[in-house]
N, C-alpha and C. Protein backbone atom coordinates (compact mmCIF):
# COMPACT_ATOMS: atom_id res chain seq x y z
N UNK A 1 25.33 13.06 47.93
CA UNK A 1 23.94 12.73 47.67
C UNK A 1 23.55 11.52 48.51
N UNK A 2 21.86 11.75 48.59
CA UNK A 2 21.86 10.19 49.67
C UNK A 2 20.93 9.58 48.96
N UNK A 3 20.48 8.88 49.22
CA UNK A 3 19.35 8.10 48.73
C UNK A 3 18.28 8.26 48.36
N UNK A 4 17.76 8.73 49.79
CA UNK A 4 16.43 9.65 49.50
C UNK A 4 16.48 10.62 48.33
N UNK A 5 17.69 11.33 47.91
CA UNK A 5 17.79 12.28 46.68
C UNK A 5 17.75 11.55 45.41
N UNK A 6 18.16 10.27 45.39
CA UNK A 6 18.46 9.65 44.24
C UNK A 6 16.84 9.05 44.37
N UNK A 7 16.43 8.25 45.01
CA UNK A 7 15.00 8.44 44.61
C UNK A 7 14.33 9.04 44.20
N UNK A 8 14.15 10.41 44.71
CA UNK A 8 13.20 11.83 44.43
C UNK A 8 13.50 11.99 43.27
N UNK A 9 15.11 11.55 42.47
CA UNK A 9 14.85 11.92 41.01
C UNK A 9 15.10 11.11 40.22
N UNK A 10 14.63 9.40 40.55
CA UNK A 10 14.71 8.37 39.62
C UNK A 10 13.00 8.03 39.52
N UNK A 11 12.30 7.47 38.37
CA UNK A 11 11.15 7.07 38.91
C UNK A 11 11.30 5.83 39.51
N UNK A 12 9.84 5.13 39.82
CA UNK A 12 10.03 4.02 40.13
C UNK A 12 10.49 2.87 38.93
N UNK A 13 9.86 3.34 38.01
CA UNK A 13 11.19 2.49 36.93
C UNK A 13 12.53 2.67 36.36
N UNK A 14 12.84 3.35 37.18
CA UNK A 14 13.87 4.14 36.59
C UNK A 14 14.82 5.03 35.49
N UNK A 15 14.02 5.48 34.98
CA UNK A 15 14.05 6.16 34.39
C UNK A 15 14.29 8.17 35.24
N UNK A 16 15.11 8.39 34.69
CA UNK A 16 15.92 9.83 35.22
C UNK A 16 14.76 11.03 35.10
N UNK A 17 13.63 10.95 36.11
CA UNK A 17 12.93 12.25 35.86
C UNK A 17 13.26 13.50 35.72
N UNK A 18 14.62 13.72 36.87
CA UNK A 18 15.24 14.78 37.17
C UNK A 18 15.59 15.41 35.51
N UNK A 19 15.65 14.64 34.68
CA UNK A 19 16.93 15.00 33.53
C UNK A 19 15.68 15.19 32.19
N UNK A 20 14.37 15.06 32.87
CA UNK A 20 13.24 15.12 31.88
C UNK A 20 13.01 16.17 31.11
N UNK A 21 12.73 16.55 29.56
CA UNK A 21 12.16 17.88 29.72
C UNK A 21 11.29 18.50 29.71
N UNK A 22 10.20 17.38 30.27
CA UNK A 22 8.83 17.81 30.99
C UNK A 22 8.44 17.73 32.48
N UNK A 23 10.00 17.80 33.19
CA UNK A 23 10.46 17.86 34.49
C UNK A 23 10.07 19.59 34.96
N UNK A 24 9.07 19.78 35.79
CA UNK A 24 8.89 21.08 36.52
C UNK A 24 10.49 21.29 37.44
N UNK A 25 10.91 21.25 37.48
CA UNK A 25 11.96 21.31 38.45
C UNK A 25 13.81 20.86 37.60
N UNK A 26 13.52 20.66 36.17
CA UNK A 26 14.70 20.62 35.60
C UNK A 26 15.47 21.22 35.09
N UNK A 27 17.03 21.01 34.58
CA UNK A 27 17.46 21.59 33.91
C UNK A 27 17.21 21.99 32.42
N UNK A 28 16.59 21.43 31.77
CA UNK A 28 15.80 21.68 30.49
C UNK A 28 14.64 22.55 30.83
N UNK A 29 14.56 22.75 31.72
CA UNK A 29 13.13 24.05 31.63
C UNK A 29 14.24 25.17 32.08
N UNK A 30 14.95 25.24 33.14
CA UNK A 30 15.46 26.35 33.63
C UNK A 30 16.37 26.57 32.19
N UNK A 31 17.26 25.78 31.07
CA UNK A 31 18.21 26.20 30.11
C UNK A 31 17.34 27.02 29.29
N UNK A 32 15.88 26.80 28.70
CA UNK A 32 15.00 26.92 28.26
C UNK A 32 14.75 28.62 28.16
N UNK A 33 14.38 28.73 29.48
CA UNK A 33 13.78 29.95 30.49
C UNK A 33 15.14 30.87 30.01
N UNK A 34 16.51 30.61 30.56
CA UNK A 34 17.17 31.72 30.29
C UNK A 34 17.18 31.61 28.73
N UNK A 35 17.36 30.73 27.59
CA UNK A 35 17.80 30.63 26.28
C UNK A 35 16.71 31.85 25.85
N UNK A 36 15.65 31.79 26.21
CA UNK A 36 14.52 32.39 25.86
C UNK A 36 15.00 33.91 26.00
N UNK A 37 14.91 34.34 27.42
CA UNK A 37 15.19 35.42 28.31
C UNK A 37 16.39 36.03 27.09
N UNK A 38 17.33 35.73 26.86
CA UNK A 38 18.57 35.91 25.79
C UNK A 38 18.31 36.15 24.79
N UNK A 39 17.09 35.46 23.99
CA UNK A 39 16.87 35.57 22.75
C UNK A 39 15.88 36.87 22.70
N UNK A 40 15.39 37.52 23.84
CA UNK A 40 14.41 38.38 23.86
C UNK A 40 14.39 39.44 22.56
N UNK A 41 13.28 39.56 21.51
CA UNK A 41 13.66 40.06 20.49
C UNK A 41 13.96 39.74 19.64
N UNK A 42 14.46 38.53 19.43
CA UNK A 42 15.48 37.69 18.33
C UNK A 42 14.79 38.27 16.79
N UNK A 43 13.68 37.85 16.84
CA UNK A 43 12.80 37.55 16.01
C UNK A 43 12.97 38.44 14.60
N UNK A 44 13.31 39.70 15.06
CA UNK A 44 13.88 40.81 13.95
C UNK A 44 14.92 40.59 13.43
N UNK A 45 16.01 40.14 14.50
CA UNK A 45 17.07 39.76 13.54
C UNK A 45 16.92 38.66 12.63
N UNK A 46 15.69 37.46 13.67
CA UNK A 46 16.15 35.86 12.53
C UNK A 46 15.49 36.28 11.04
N UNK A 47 14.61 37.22 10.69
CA UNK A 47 14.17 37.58 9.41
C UNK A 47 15.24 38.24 8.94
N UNK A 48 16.13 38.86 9.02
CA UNK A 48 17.39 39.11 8.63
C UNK A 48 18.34 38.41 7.82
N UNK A 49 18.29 37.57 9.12
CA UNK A 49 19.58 36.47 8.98
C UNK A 49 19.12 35.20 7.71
N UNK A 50 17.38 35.16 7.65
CA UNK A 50 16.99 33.88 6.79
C UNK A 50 17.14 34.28 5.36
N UNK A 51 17.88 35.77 4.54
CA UNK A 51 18.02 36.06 3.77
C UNK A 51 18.94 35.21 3.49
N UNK A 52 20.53 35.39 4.46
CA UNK A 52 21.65 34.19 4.11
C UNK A 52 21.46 33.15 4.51
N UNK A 53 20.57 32.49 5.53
CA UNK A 53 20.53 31.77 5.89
C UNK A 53 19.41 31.14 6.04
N UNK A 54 18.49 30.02 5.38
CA UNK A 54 17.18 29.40 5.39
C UNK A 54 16.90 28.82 6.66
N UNK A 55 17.93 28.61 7.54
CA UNK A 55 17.69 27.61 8.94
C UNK A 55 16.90 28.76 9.50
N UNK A 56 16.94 30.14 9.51
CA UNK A 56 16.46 31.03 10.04
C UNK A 56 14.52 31.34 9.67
N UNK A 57 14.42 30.74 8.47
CA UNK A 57 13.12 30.99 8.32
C UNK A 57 12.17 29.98 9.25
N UNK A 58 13.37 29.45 9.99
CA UNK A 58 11.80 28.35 11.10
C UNK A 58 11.87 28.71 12.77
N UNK A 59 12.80 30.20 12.89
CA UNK A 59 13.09 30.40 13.92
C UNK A 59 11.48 30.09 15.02
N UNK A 60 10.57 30.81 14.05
CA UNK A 60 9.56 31.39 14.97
C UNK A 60 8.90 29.13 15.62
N UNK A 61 9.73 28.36 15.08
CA UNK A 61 8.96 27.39 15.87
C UNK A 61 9.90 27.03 16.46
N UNK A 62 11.31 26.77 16.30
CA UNK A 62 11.95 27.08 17.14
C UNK A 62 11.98 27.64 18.58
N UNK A 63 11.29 29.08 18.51
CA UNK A 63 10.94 29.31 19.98
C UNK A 63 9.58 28.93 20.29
N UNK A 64 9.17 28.71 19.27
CA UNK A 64 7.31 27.94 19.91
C UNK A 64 8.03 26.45 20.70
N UNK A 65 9.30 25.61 20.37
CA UNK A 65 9.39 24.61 20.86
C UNK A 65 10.47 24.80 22.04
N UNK A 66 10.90 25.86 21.91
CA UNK A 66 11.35 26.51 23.08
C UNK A 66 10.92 26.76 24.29
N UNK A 67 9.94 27.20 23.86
CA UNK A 67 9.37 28.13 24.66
C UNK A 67 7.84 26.93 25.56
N UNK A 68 7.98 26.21 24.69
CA UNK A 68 7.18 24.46 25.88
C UNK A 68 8.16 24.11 26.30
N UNK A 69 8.85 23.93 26.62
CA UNK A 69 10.41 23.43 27.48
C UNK A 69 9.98 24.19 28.40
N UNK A 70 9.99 25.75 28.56
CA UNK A 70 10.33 26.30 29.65
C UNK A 70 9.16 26.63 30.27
N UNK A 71 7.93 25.71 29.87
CA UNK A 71 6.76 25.93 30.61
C UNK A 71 6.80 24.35 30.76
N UNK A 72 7.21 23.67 31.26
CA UNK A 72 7.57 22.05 31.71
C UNK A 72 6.91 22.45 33.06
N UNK A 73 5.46 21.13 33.56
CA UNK A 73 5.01 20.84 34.63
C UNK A 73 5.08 19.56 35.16
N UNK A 74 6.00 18.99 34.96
CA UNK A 74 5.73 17.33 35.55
C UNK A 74 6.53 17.70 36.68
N UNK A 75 5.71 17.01 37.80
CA UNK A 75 5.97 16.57 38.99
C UNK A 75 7.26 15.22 39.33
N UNK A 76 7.16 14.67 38.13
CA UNK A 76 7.88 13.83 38.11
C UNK A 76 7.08 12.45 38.32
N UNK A 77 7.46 11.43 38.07
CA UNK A 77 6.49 10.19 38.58
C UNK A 77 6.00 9.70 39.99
N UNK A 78 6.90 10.12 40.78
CA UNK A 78 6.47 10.41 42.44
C UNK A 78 5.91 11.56 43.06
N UNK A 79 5.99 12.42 42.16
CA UNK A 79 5.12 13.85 42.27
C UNK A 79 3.24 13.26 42.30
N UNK A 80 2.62 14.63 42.40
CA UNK A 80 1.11 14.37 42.29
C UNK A 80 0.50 14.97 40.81
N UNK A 81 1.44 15.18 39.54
CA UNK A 81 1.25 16.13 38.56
C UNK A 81 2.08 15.16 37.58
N UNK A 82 1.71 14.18 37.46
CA UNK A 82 2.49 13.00 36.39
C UNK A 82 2.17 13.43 35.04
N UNK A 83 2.65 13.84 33.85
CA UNK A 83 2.80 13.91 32.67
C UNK A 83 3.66 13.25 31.69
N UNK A 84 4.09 11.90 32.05
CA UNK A 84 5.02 10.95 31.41
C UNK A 84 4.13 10.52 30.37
N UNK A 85 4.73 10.44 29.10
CA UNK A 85 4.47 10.08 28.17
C UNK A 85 3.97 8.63 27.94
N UNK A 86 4.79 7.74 28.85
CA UNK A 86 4.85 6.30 28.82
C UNK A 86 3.58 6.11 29.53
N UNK A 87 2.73 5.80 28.82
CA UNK A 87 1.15 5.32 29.65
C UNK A 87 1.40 3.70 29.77
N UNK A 88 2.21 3.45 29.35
CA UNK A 88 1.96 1.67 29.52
C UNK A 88 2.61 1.74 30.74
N UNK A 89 3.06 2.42 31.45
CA UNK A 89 4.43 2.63 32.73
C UNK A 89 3.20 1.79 34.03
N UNK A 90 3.77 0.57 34.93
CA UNK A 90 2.34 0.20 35.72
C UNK A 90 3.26 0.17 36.92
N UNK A 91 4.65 1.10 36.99
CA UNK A 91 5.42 0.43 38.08
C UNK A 91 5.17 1.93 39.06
N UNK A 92 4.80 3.07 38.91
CA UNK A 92 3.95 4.17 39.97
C UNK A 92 3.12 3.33 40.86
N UNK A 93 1.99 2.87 40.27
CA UNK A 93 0.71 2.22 40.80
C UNK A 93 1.45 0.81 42.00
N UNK A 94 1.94 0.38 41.40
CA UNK A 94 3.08 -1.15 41.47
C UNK A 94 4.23 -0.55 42.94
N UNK A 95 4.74 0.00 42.66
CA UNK A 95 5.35 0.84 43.77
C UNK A 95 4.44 1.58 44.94
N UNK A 96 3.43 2.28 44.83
CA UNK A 96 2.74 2.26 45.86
C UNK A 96 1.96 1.34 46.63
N UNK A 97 1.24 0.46 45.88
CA UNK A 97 0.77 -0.89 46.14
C UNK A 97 2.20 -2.05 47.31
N UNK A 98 3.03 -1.84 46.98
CA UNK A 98 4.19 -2.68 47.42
C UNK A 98 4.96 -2.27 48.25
N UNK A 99 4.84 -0.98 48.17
CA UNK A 99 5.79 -0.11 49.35
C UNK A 99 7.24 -0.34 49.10
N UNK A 100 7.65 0.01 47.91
CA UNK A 100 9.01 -0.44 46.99
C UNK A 100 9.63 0.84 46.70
N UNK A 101 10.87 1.31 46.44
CA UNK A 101 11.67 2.39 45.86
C UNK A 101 11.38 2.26 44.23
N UNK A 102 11.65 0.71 43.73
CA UNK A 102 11.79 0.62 42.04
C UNK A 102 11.60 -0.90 41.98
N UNK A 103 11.15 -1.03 40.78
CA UNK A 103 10.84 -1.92 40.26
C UNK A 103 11.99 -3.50 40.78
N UNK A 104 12.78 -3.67 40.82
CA UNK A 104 13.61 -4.91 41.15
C UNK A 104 13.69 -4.77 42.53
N UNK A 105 13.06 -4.45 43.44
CA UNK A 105 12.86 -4.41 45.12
C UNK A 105 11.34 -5.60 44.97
N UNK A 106 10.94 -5.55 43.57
CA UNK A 106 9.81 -6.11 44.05
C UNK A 106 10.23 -7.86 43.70
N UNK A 107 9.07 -8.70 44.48
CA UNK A 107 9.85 -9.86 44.41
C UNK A 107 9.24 -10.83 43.22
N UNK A 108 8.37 -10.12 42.25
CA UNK A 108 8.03 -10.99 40.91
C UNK A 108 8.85 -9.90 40.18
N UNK A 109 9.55 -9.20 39.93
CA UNK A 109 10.40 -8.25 39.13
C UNK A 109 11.65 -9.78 38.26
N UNK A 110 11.31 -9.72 37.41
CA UNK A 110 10.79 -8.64 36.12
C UNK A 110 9.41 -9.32 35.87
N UNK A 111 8.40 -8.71 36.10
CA UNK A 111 6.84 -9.13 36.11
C UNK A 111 6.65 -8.78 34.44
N UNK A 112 5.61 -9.46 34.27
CA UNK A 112 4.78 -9.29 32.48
C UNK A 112 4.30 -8.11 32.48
N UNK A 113 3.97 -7.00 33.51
CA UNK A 113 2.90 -5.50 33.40
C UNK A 113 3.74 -5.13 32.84
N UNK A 114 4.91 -4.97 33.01
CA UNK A 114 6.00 -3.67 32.67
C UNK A 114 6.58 -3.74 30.83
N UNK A 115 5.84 -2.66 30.33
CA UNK A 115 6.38 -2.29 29.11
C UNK A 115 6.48 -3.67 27.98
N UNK A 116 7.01 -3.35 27.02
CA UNK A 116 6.87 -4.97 26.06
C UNK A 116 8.22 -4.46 25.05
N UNK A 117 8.84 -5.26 24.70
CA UNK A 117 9.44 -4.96 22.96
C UNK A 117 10.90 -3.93 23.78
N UNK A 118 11.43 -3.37 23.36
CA UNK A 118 12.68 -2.33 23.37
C UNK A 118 12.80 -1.54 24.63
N UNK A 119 11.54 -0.96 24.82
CA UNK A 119 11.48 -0.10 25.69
C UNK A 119 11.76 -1.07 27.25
N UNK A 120 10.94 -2.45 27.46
CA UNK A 120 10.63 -3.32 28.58
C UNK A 120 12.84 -3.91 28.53
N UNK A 121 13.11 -4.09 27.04
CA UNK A 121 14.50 -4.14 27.58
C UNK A 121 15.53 -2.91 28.87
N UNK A 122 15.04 -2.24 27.99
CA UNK A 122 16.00 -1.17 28.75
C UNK A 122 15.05 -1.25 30.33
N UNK A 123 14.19 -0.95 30.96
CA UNK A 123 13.71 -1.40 31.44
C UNK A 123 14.68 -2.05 32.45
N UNK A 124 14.48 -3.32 31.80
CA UNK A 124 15.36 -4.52 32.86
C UNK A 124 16.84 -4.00 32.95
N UNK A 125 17.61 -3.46 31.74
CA UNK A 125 18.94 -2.75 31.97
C UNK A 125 18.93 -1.99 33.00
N UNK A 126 18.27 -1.02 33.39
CA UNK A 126 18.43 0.34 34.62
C UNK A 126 18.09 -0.58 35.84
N UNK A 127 17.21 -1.34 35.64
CA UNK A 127 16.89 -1.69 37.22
C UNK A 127 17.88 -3.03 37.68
N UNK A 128 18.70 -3.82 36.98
CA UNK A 128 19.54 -4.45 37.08
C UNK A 128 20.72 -3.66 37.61
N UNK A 129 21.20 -2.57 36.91
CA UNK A 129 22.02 -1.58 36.89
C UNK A 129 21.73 -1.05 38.50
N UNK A 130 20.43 -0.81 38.51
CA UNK A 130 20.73 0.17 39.89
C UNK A 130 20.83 -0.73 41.18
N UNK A 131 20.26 -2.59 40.68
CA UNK A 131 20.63 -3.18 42.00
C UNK A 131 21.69 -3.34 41.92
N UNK A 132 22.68 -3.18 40.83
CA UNK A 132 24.11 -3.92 41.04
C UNK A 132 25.03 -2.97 41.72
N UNK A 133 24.69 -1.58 41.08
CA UNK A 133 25.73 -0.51 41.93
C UNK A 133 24.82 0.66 43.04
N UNK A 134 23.59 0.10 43.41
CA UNK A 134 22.79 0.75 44.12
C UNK A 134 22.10 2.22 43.59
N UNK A 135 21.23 2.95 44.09
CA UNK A 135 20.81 4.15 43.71
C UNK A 135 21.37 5.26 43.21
N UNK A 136 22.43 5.73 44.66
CA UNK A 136 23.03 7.02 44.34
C UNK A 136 23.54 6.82 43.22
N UNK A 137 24.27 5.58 43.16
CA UNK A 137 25.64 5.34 41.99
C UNK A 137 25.11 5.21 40.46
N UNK A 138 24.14 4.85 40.50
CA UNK A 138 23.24 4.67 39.37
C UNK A 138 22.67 6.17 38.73
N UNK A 139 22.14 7.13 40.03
CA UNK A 139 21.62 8.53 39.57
C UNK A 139 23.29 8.95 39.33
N UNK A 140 24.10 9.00 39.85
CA UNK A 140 25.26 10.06 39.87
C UNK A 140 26.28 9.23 38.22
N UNK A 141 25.91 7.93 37.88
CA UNK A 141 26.53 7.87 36.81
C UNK A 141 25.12 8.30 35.46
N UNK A 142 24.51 8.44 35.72
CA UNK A 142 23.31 9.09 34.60
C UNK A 142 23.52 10.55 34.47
N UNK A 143 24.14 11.30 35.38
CA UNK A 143 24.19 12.88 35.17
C UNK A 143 24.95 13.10 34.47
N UNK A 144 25.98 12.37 33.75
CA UNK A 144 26.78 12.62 32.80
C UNK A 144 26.49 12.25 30.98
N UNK A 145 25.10 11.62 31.22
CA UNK A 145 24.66 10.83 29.82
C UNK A 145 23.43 11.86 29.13
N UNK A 146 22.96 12.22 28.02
CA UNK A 146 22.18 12.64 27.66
C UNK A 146 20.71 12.23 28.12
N UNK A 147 19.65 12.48 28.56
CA UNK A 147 18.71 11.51 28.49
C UNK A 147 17.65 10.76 27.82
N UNK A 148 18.48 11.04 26.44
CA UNK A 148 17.44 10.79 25.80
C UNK A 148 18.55 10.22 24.25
């Protein structure tokens, strides 16, 4: 992997878009898509099955929450189709303005815009993290962690 790749799927705050599951281009939409594809039909059996089993009587939202996974459109935060949840996020705008990869390239980092309380910690964790062992090493040790 090079750099340029580990960019394309870190945002500028770093946070793991690639691993999103409102990532157009992730593995949570594509697991989604086939889980679905597999279950084709299910629906007869899970009324079946919720006789022995009550977990079965919520199948049908189950695949309603399924089934938004595998219609996931985010572009990602460097994309042109941003759907991140985090509206307080000012490091997109902040990164184009600066002509920066991520947030600790910039030279008031850790600035007051960015996030507040728990979230602004972690925050400073990833982008500390990714100057200490650089990009790739930072995306390629996140592919092994849940993201969430």
């Amino acid at each position: 992997m090079e750099y340029k790749d580990a960019v394309q799927n870190l945002s500028p705050c770093g946070l793991d878009c690639g691993r999103c599951a409102d990532y157009e281009h992730g593995e949570i939409r594509r697991a989604s898509r086939t889980l679905l594809a597999l279950l084709g039909g299910y629906e007869r059996l899970a009324k079946l099955k919720a006789e022995k089993n009550p977990a079965f009587e919520n199948y049908a939202q189950f695949a309603d929450v399924l089934s938004s996974f595998s219609q996931a459109a985010c572009s990602g935060c460097r994309g042109g189709h941003v759907l991140c949840p985090l509206d307080t996020c000012r490091a997109r705008d902040c990164q184009r303005e600066k002509q920066i990869d991520f947030c600790f390239q910039c030279d008031e980092y850790p600035c007051d815009r960015q996030f507040f309380g728990p979230l602004r910690d972690r925050w400073i964790r990833i982008n500390d993290r990714i100057k200490e062992i650089g990009a790739v090493a930072y995306y390629q040790e996140q592919l092994g962690k849940p993201r969430y």
